[in-house]
PDB file of N, CA and C in Angstrom:
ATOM      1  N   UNK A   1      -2.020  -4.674 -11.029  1.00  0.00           N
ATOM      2  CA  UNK A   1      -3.170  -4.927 -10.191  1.00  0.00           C
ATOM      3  C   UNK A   1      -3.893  -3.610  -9.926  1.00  0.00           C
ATOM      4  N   UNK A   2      -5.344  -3.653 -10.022  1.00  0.00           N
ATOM      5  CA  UNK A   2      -6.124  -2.395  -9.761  1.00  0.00           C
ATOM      6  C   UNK A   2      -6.261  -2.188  -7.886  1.00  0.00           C
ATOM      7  N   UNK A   3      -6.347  -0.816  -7.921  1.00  0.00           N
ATOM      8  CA  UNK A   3      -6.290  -0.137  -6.363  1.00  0.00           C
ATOM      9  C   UNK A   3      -7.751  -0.552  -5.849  1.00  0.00           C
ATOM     10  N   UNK A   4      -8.129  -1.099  -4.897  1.00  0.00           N
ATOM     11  CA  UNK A   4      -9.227  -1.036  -4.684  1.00  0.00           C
ATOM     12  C   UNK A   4      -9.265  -0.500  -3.180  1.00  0.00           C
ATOM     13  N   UNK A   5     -10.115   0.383  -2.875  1.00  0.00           N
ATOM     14  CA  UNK A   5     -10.487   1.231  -1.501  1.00  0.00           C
ATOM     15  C   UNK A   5     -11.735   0.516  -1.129  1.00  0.00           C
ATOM     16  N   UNK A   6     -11.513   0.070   0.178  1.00  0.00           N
ATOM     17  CA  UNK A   6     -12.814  -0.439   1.077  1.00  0.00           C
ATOM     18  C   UNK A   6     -12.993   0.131   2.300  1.00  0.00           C
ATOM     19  N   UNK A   7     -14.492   0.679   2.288  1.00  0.00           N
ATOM     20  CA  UNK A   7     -14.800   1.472   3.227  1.00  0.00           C
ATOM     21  C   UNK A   7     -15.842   0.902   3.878  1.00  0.00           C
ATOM     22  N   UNK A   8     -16.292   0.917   5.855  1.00  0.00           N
ATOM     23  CA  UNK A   8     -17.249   0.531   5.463  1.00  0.00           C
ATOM     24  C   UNK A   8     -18.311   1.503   6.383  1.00  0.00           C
ATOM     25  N   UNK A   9     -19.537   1.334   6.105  1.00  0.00           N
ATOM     26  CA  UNK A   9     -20.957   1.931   6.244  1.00  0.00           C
ATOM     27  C   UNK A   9     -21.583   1.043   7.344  1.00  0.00           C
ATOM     28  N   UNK A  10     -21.586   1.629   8.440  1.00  0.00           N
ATOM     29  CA  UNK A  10     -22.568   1.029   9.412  1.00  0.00           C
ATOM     30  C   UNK A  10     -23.972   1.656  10.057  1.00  0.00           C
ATOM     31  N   UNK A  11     -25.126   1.034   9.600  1.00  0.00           N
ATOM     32  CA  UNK A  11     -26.218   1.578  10.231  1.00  0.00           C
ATOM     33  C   UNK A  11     -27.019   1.127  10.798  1.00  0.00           C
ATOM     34  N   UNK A  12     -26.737   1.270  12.437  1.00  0.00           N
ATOM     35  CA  UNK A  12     -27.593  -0.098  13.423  1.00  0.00           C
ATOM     36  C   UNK A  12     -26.988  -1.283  13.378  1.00  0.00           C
ATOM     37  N   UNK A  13     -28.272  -1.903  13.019  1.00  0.00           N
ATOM     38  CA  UNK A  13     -28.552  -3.458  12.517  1.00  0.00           C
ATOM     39  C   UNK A  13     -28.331  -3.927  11.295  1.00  0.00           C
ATOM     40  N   UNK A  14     -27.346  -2.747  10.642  1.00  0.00           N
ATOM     41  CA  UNK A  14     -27.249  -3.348   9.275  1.00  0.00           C
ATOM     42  C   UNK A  14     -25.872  -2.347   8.424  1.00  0.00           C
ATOM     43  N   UNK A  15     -25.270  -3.219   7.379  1.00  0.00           N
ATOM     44  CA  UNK A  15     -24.387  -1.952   6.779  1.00  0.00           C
ATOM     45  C   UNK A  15     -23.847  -2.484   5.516  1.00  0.00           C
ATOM     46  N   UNK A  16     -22.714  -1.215   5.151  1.00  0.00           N
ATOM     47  CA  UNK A  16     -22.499  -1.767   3.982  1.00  0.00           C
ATOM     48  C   UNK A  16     -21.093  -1.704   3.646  1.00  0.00           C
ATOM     49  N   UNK A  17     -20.214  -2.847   2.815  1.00  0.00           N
ATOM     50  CA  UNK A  17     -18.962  -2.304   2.821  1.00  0.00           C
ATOM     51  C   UNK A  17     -18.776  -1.921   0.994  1.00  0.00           C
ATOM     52  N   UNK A  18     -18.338  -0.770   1.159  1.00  0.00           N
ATOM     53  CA  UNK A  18     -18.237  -0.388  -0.191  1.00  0.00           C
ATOM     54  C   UNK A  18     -16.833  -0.233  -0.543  1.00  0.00           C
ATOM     55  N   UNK A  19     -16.887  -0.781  -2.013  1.00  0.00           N
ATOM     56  CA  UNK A  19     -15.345  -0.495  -2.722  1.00  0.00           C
ATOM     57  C   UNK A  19     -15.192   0.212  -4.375  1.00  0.00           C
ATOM     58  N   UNK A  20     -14.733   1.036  -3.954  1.00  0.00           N
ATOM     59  CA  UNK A  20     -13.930   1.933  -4.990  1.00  0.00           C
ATOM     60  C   UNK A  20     -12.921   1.905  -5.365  1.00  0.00           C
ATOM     61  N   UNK A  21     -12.758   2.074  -6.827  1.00  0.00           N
ATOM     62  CA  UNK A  21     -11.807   1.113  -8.017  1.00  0.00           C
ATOM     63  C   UNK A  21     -11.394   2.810  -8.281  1.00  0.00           C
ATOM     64  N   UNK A  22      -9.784   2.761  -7.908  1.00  0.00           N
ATOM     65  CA  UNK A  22      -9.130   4.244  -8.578  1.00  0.00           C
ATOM     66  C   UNK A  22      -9.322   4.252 -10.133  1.00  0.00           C
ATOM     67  N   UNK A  23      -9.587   5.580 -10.544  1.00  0.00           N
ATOM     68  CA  UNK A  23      -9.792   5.424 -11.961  1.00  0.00           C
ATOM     69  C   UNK A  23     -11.461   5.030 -12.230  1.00  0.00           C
ATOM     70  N   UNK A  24     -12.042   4.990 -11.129  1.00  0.00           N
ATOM     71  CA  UNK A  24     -13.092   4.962 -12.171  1.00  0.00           C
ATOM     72  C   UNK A  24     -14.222   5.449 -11.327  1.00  0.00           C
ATOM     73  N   UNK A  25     -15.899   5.371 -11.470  1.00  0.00           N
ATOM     74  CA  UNK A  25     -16.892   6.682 -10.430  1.00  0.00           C
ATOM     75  C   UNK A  25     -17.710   5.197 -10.211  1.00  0.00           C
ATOM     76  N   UNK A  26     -17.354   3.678 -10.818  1.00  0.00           N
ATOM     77  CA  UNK A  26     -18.168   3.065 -10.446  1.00  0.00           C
ATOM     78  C   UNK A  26     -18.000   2.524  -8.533  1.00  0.00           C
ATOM     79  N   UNK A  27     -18.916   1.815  -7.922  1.00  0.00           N
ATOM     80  CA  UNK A  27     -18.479   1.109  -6.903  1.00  0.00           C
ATOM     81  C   UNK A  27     -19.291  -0.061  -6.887  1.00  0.00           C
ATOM     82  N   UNK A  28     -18.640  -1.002  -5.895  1.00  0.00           N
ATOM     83  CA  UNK A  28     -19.367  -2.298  -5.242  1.00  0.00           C
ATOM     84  C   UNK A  28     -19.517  -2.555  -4.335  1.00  0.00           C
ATOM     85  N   UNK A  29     -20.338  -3.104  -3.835  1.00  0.00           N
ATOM     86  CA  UNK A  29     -20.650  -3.101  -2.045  1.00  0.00           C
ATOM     87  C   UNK A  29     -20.883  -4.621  -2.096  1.00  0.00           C
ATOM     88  N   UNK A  30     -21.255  -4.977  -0.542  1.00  0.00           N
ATOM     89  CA  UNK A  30     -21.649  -6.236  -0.240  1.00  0.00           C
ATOM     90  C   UNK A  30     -22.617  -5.833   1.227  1.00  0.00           C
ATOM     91  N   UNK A  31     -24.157  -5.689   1.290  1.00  0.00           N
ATOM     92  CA  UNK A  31     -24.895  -5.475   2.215  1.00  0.00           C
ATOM     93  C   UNK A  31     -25.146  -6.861   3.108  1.00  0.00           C
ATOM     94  N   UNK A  32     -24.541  -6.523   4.697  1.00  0.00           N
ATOM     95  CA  UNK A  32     -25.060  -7.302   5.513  1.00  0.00           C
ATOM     96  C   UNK A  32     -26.587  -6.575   6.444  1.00  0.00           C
ATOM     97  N   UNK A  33     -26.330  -7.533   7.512  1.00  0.00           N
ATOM     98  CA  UNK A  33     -27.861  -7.406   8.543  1.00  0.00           C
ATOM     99  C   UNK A  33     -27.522  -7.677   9.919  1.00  0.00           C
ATOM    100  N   UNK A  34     -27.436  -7.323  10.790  1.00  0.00           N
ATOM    101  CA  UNK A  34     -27.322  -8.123  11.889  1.00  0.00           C
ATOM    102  C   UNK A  34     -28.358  -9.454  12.433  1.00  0.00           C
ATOM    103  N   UNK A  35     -27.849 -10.589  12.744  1.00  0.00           N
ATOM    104  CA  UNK A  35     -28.850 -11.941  12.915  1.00  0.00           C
ATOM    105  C   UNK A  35     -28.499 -12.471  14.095  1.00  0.00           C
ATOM    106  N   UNK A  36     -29.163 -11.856  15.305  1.00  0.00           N
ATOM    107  CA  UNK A  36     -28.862 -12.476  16.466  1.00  0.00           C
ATOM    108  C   UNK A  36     -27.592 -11.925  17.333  1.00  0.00           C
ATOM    109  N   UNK A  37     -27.734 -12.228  18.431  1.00  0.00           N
ATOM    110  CA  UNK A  37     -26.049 -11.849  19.005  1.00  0.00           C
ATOM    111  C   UNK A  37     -24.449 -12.286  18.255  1.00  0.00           C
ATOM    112  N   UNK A  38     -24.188 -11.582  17.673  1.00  0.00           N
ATOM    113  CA  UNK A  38     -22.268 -11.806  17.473  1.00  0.00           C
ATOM    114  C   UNK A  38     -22.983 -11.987  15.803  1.00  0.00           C
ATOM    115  N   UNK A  39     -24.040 -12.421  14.767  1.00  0.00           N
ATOM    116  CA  UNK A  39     -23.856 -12.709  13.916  1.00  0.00           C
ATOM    117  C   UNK A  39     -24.598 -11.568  12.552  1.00  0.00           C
ATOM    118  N   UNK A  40     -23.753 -11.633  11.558  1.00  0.00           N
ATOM    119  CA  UNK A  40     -23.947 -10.733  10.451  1.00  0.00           C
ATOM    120  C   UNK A  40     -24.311 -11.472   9.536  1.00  0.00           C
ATOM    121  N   UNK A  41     -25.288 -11.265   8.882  1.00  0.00           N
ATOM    122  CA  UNK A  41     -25.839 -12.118   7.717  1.00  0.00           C
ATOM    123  C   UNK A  41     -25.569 -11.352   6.622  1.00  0.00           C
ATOM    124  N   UNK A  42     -24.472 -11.889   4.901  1.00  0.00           N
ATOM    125  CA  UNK A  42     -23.956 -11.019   4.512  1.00  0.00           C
ATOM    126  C   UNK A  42     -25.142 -11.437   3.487  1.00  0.00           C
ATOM    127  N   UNK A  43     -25.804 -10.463   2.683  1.00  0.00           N
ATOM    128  CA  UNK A  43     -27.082 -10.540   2.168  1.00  0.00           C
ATOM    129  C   UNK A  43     -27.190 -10.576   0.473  1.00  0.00           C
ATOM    130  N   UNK A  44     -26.269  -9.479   0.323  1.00  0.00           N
ATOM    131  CA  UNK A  44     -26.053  -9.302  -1.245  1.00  0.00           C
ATOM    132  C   UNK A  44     -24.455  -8.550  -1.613  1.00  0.00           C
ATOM    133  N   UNK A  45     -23.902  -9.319  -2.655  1.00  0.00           N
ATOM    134  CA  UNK A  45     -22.883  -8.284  -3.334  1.00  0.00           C
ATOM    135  C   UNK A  45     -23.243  -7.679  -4.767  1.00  0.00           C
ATOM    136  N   UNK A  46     -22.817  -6.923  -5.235  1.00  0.00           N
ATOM    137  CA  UNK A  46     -23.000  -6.102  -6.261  1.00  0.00           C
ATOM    138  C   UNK A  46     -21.450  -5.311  -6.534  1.00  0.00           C
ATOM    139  N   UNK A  47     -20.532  -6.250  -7.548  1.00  0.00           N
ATOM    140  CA  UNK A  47     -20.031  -5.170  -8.409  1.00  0.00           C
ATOM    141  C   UNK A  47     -20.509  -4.811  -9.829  1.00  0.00           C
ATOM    142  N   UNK A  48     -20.728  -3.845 -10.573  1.00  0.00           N
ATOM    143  CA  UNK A  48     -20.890  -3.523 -11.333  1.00  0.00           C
ATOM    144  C   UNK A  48     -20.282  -4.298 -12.855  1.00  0.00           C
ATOM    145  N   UNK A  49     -20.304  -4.277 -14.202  1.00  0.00           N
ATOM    146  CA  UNK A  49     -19.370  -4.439 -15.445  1.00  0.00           C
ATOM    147  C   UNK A  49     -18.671  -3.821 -15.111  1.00  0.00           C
ATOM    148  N   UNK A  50     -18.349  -2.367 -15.269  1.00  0.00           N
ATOM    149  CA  UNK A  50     -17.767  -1.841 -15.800  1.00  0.00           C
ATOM    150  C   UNK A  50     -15.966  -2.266 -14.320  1.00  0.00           C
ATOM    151  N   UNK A  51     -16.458  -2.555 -13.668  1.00  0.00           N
ATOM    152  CA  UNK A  51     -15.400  -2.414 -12.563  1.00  0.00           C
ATOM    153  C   UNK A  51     -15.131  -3.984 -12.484  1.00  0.00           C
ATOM    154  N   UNK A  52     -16.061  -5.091 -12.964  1.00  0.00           N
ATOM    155  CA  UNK A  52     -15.995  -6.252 -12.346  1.00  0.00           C
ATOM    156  C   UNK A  52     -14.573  -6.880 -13.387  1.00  0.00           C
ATOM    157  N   UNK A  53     -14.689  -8.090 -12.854  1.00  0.00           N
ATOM    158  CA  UNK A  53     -13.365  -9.353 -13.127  1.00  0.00           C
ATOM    159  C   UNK A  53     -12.146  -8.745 -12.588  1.00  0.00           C
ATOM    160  N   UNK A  54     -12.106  -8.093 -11.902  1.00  0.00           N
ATOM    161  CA  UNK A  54     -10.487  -7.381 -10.988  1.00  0.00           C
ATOM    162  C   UNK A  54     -10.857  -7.727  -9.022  1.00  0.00           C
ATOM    163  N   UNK A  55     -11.341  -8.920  -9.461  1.00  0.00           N
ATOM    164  CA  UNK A  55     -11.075  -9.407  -7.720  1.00  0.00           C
ATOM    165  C   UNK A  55     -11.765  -8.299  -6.630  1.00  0.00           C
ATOM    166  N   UNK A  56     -12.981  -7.148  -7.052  1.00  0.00           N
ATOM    167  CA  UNK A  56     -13.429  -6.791  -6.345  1.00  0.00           C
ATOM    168  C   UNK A  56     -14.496  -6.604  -4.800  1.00  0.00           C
ATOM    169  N   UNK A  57     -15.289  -7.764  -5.819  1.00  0.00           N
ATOM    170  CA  UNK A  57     -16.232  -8.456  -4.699  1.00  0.00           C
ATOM    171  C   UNK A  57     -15.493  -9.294  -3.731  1.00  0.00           C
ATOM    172  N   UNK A  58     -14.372 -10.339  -4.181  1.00  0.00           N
ATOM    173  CA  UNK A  58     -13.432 -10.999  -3.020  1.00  0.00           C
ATOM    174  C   UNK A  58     -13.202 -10.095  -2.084  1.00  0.00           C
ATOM    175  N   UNK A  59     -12.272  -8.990  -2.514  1.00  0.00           N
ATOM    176  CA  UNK A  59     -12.192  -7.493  -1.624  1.00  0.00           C
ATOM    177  C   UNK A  59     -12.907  -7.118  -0.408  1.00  0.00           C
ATOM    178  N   UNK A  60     -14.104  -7.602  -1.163  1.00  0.00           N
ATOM    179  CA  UNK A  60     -15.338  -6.915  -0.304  1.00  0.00           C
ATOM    180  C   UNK A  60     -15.296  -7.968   0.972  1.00  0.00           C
ATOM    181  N   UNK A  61     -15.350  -9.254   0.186  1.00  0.00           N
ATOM    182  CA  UNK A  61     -15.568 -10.355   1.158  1.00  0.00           C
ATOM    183  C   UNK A  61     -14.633 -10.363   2.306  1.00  0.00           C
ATOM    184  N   UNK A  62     -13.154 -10.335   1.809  1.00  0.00           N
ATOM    185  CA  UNK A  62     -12.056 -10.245   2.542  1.00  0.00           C
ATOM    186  C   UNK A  62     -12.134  -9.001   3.814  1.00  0.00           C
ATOM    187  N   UNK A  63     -12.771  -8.099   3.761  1.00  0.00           N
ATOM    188  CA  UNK A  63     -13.441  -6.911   4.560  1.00  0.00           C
ATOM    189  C   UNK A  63     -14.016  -7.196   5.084  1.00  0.00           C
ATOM    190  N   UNK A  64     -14.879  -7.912   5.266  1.00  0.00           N
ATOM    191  CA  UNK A  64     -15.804  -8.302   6.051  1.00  0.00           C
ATOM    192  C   UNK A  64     -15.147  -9.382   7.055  1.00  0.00           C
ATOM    193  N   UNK A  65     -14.676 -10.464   6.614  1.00  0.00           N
ATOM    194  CA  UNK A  65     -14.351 -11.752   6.966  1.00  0.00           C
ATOM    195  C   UNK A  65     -12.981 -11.160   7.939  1.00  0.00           C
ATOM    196  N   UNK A  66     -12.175  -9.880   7.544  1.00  0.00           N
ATOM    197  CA  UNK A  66     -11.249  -9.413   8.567  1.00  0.00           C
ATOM    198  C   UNK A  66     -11.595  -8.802   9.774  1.00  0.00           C
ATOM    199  N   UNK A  67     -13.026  -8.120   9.724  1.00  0.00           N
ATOM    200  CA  UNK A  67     -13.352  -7.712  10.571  1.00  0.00           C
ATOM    201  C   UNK A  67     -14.111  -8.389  11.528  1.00  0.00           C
ATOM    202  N   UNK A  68     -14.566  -9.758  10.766  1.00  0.00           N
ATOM    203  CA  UNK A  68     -15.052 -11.270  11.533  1.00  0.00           C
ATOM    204  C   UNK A  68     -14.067 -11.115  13.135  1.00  0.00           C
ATOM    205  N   UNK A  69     -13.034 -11.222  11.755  1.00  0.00           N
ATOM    206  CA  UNK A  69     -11.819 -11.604  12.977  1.00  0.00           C
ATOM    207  C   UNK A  69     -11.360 -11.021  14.084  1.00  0.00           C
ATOM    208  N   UNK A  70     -11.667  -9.705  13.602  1.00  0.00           N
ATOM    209  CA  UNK A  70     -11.420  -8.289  14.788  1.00  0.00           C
ATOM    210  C   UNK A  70     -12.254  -8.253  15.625  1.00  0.00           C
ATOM    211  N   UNK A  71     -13.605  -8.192  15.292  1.00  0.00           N
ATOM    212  CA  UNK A  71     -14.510  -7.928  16.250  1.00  0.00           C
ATOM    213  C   UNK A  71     -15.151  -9.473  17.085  1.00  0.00           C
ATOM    214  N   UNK A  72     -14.736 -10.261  16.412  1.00  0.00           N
ATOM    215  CA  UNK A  72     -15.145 -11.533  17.400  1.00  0.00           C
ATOM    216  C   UNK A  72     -16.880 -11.823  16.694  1.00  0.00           C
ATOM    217  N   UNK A  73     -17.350 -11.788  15.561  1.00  0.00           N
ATOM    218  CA  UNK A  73     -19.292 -11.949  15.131  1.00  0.00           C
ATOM    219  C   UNK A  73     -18.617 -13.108  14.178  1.00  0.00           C
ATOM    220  N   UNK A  74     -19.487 -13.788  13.930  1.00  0.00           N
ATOM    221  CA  UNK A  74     -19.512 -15.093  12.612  1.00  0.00           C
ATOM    222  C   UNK A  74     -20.476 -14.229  11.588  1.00  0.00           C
ATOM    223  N   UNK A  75     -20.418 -14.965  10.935  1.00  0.00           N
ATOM    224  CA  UNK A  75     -21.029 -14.650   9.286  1.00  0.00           C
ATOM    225  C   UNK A  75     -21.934 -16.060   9.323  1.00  0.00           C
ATOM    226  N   UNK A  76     -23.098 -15.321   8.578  1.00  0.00           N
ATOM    227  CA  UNK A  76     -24.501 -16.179   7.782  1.00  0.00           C
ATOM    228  C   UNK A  76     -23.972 -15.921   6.804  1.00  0.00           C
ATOM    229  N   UNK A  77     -23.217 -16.471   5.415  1.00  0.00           N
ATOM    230  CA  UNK A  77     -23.168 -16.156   4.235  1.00  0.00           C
ATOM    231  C   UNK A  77     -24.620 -16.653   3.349  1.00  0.00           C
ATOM    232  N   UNK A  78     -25.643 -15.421   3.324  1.00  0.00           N
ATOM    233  CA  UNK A  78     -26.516 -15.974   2.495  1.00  0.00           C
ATOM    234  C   UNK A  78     -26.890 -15.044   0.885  1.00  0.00           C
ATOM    235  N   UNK A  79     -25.841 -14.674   0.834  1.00  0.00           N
ATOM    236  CA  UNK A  79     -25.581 -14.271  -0.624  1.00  0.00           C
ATOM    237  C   UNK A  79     -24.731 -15.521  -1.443  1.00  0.00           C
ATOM    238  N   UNK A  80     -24.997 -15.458  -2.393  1.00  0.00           N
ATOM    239  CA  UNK A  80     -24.508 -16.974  -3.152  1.00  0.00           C
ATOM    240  C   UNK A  80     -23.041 -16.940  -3.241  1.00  0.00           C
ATOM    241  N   UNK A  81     -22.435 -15.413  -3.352  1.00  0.00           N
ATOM    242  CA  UNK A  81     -20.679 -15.068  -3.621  1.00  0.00           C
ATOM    243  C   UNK A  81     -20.573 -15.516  -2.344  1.00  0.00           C
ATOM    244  N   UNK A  82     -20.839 -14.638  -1.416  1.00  0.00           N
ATOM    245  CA  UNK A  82     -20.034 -15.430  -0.238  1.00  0.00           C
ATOM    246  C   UNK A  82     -19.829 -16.547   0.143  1.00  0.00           C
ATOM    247  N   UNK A  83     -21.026 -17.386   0.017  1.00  0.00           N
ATOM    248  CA  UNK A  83     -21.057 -18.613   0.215  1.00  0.00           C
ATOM    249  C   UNK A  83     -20.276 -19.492  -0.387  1.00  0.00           C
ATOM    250  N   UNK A  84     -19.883 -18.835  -2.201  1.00  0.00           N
ATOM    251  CA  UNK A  84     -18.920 -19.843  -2.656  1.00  0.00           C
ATOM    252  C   UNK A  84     -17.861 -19.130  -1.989  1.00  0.00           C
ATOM    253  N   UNK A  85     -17.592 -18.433  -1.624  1.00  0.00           N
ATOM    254  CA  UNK A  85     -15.850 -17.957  -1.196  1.00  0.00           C
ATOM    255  C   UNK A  85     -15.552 -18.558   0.122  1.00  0.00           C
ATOM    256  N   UNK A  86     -16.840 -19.035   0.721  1.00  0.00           N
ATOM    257  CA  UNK A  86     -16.543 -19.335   2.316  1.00  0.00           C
ATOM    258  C   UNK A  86     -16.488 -21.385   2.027  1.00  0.00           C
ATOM    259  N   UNK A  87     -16.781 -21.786   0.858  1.00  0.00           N
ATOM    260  CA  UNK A  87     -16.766 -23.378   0.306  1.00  0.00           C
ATOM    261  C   UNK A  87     -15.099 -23.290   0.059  1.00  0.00           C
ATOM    262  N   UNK A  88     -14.938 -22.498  -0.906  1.00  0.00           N
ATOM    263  CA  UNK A  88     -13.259 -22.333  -1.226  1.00  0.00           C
ATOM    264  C   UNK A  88     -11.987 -21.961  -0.337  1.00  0.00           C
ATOM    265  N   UNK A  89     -12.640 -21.210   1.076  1.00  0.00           N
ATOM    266  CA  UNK A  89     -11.672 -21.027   1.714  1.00  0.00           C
ATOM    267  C   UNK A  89     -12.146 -21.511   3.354  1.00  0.00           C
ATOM    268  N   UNK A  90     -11.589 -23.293   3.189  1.00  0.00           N
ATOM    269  CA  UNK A  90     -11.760 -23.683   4.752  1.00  0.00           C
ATOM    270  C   UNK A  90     -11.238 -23.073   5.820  1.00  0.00           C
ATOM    271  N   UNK A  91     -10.342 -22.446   5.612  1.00  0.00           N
ATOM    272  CA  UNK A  91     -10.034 -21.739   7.028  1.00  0.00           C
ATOM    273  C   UNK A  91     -10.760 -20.475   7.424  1.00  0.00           C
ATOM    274  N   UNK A  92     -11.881 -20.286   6.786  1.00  0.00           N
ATOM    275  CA  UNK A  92     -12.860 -18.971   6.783  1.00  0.00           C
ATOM    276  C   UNK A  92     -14.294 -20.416   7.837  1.00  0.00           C
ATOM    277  N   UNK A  93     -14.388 -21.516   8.116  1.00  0.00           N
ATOM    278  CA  UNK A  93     -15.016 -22.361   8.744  1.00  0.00           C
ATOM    279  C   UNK A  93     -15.445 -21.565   9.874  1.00  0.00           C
ATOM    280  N   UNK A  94     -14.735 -21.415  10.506  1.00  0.00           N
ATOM    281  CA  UNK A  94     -14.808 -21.322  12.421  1.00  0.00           C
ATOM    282  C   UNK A  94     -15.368 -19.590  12.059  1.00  0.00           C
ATOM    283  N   UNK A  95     -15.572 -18.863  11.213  1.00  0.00           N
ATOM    284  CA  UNK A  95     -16.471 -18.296  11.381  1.00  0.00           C
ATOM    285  C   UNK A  95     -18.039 -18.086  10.551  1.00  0.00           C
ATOM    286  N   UNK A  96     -18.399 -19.438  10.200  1.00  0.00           N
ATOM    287  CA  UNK A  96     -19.721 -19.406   9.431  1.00  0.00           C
ATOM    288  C   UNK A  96     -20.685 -19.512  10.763  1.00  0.00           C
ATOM    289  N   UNK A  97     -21.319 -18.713  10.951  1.00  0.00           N
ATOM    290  CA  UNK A  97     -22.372 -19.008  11.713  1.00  0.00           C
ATOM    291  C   UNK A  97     -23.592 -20.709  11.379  1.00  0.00           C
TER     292      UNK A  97
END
């Protein structure tokens, strides 16, 4: 299984969580927004070829959706990945905005 590092980028009303694949200079992020009180609208993901089909963007998702949990905000999934990951995983429900 590849290492993946998730970091994330907060600025204001908006941020980004980025992930870096050991072994390599590419990365992938997933940019949210803030939408209202408690909610993050996750907007776009982007992994790259050269890094993609190694479960990275899930990564990303899973980062986000943990920190759902930590900080108490729901998710707008209006990027199309998230949205299918939040169809596939019902217990990710109670936080779709």
């Amino acid at each position: 299984m590849v290492e993946v590092t998730i970091r994330h980028e907060e600025r204001g009303d908006r941020g980004r969580y980025v992930a870096t694949v050991a072994g390599s200079d590419h990365t992938g992020h997933l940019d949210w927004v803030a939408r209202g009180e408690g909610v993050r609208a996750a907007t776009h993901t982007l992994v790259p070829p050269a890094i993609g089909g190694q479960g990275v963007a899930a990564k990303l998702v899973e980062a986000l959706v943990a920190d759902a949990r930590a900080q108490s905000f729901r998710i707008d999934p209006r990027c199309s990945y998230v949205e299918a990951l939040f169809r596939r995983h019902k217990d990710w429900a109670d936080l779709r905005a």
